[in-house]
C-alpha atoms as a PDB file:
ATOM      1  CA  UNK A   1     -13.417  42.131   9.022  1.00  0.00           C
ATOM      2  CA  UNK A   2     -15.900  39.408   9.579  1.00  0.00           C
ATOM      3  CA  UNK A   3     -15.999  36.164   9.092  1.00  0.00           C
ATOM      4  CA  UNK A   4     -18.855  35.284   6.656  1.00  0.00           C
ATOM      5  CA  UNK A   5     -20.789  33.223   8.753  1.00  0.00           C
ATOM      6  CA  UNK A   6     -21.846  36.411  10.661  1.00  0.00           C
ATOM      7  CA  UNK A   7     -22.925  37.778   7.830  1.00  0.00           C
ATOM      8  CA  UNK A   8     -25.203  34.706   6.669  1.00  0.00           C
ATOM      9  CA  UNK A   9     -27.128  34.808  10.608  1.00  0.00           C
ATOM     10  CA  UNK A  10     -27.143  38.414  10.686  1.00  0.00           C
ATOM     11  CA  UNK A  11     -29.192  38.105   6.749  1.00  0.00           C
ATOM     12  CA  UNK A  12     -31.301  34.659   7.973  1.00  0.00           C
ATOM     13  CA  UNK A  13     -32.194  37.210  10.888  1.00  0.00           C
ATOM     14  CA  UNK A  14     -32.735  40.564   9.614  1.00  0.00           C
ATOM     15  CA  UNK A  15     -33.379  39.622   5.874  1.00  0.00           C
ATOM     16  CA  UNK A  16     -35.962  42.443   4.746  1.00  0.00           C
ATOM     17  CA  UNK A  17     -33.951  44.999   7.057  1.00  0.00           C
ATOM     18  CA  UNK A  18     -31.440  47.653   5.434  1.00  0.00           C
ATOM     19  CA  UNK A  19     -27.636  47.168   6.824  1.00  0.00           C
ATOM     20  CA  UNK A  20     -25.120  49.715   6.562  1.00  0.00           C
ATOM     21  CA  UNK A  21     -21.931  48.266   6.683  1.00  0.00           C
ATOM     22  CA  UNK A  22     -18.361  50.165   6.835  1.00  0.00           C
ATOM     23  CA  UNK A  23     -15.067  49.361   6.713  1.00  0.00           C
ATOM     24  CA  UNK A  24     -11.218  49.282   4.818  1.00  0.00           C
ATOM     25  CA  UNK A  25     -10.706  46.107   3.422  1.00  0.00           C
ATOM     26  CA  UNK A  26      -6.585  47.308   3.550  1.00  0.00           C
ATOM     27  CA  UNK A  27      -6.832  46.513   7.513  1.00  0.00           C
ATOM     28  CA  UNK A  28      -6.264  43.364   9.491  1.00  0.00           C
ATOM     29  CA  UNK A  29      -8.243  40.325   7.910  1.00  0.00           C
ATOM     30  CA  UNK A  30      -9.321  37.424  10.033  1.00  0.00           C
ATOM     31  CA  UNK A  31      -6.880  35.214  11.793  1.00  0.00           C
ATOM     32  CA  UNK A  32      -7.243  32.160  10.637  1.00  0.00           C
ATOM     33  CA  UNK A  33      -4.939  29.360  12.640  1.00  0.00           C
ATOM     34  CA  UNK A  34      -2.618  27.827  10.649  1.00  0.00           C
ATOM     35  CA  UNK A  35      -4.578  29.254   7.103  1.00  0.00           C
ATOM     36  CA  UNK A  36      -3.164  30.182   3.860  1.00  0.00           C
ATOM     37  CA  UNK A  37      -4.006  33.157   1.831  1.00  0.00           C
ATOM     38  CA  UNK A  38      -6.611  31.312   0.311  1.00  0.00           C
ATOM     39  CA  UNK A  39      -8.012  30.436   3.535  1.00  0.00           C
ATOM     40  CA  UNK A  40      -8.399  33.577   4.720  1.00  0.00           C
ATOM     41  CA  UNK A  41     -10.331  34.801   1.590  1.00  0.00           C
ATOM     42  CA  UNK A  42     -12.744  32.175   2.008  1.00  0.00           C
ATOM     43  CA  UNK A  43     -13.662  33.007   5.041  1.00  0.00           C
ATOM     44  CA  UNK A  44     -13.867  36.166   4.717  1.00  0.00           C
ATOM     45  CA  UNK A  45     -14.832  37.365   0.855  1.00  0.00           C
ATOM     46  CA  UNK A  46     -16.147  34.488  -0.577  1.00  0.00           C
ATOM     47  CA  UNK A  47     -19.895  34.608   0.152  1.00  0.00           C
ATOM     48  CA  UNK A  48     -23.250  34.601  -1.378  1.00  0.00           C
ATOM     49  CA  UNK A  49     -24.516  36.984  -0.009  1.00  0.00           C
ATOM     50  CA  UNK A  50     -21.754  39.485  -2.049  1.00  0.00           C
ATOM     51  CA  UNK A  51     -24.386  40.541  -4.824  1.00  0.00           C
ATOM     52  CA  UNK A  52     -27.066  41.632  -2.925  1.00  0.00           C
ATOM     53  CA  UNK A  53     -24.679  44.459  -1.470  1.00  0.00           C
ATOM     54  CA  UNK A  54     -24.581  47.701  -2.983  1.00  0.00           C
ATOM     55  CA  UNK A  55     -21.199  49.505  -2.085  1.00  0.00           C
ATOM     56  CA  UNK A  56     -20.221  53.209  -2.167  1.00  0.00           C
ATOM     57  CA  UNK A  57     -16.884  54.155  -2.306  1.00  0.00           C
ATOM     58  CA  UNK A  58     -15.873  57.326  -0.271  1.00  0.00           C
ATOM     59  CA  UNK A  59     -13.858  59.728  -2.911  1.00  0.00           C
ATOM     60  CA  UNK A  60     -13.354  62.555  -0.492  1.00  0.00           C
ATOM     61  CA  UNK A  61     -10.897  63.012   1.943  1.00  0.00           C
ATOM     62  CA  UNK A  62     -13.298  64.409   4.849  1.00  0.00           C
ATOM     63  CA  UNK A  63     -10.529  65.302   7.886  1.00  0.00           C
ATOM     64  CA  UNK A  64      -9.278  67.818   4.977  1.00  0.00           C
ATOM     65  CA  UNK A  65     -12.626  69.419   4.472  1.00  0.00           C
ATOM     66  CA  UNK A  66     -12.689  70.946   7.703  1.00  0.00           C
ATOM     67  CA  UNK A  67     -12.968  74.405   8.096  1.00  0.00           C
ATOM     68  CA  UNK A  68     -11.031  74.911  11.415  1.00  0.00           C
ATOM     69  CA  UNK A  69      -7.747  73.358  10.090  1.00  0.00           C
ATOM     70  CA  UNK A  70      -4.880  76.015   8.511  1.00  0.00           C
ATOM     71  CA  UNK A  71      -3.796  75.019   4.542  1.00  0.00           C
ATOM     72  CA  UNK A  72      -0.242  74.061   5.909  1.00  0.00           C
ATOM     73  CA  UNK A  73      -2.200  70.822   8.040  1.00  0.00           C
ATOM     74  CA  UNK A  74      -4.360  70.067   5.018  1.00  0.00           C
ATOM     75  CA  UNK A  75      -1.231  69.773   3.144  1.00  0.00           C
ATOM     76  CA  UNK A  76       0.405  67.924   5.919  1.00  0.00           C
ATOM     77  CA  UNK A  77      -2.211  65.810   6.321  1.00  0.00           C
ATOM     78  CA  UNK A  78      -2.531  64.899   2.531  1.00  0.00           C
ATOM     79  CA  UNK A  79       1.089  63.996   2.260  1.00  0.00           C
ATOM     80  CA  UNK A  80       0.654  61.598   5.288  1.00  0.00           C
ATOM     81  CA  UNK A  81      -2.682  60.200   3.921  1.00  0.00           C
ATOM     82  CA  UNK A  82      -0.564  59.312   0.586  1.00  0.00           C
ATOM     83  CA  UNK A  83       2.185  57.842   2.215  1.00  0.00           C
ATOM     84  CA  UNK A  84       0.342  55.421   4.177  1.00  0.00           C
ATOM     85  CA  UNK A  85      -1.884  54.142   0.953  1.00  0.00           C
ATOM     86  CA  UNK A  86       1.744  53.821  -1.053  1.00  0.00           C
ATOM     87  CA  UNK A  87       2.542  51.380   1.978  1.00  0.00           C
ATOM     88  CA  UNK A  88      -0.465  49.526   2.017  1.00  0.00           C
ATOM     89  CA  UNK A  89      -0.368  48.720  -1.685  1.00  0.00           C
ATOM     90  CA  UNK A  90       3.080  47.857  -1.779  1.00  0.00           C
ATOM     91  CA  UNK A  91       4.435  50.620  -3.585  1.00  0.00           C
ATOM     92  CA  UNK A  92       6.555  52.649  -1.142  1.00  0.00           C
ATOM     93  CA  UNK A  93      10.091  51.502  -0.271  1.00  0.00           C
ATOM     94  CA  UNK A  94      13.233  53.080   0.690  1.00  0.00           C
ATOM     95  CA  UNK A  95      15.094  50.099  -0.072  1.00  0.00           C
ATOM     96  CA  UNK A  96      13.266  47.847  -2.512  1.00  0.00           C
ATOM     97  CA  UNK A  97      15.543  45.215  -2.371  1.00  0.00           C
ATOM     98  CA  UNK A  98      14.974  43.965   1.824  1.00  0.00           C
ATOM     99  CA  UNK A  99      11.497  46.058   1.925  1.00  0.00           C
ATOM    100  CA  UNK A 100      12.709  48.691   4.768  1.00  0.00           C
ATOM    101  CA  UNK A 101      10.850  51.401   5.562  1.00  0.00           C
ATOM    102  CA  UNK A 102      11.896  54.933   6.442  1.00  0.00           C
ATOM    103  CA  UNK A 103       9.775  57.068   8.663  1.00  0.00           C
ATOM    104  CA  UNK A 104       9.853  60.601   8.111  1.00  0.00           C
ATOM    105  CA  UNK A 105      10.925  62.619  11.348  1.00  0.00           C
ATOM    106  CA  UNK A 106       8.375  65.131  11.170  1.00  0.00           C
ATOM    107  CA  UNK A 107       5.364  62.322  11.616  1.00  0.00           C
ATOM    108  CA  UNK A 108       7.484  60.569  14.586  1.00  0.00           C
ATOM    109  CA  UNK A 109       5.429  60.691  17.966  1.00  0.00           C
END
């Protein structure tokens, strides 16, 4: 993620230029010494320059359309691709009372 000033030199600089931009907004946001939440979205989704984006959202899982994988790792590979969205909204807790998480043995390294 970055900070929104980049964005606002990298338009003043390359203004009539297309930009492809990618990312996950679920990953690490800025670090922002000593900021609140509303800090950090200021600095990093608050801008002007929002509406002039147009944004596709990916709806495929691409690893799984791979030819050269067997059924049994697209499966595997599914599961583990669910189980890590459930924890990034929130919604996946062995214990929902302290928020512990159990790893499942077979994804262990």
């Amino acid at each position: 993620m970055a900070h929104k000033y980049c964005f606002k030199a990298l338009d003043k600089s390359l203004q009539d230029i297309p930009i492809v931009c990618g990312g996950n907004f679920r990953q690490i946001f800025l670090v922002i010494p000593k900021g609140t939440r509303p800090d950090i979205v200021n600095t990093s989704l608050n801008s002007f320059l929002w509406p002039l984006f147009k944004v596709y959202e990916v709806n495929q899982k691409m690893r799984l359309r791979a030819k050269s994988i067997y059924e049994l790792e697209v499966v595997k590979i599914a599961m583990f691709d669910n189980w890590m969205l459930q924890i990034g909204d929130g919604s996946f807790y062995d214990h929902p009372h302290n928020k512990l998480l159990q790893i499942p043995h077979d994804i262990y390294v």
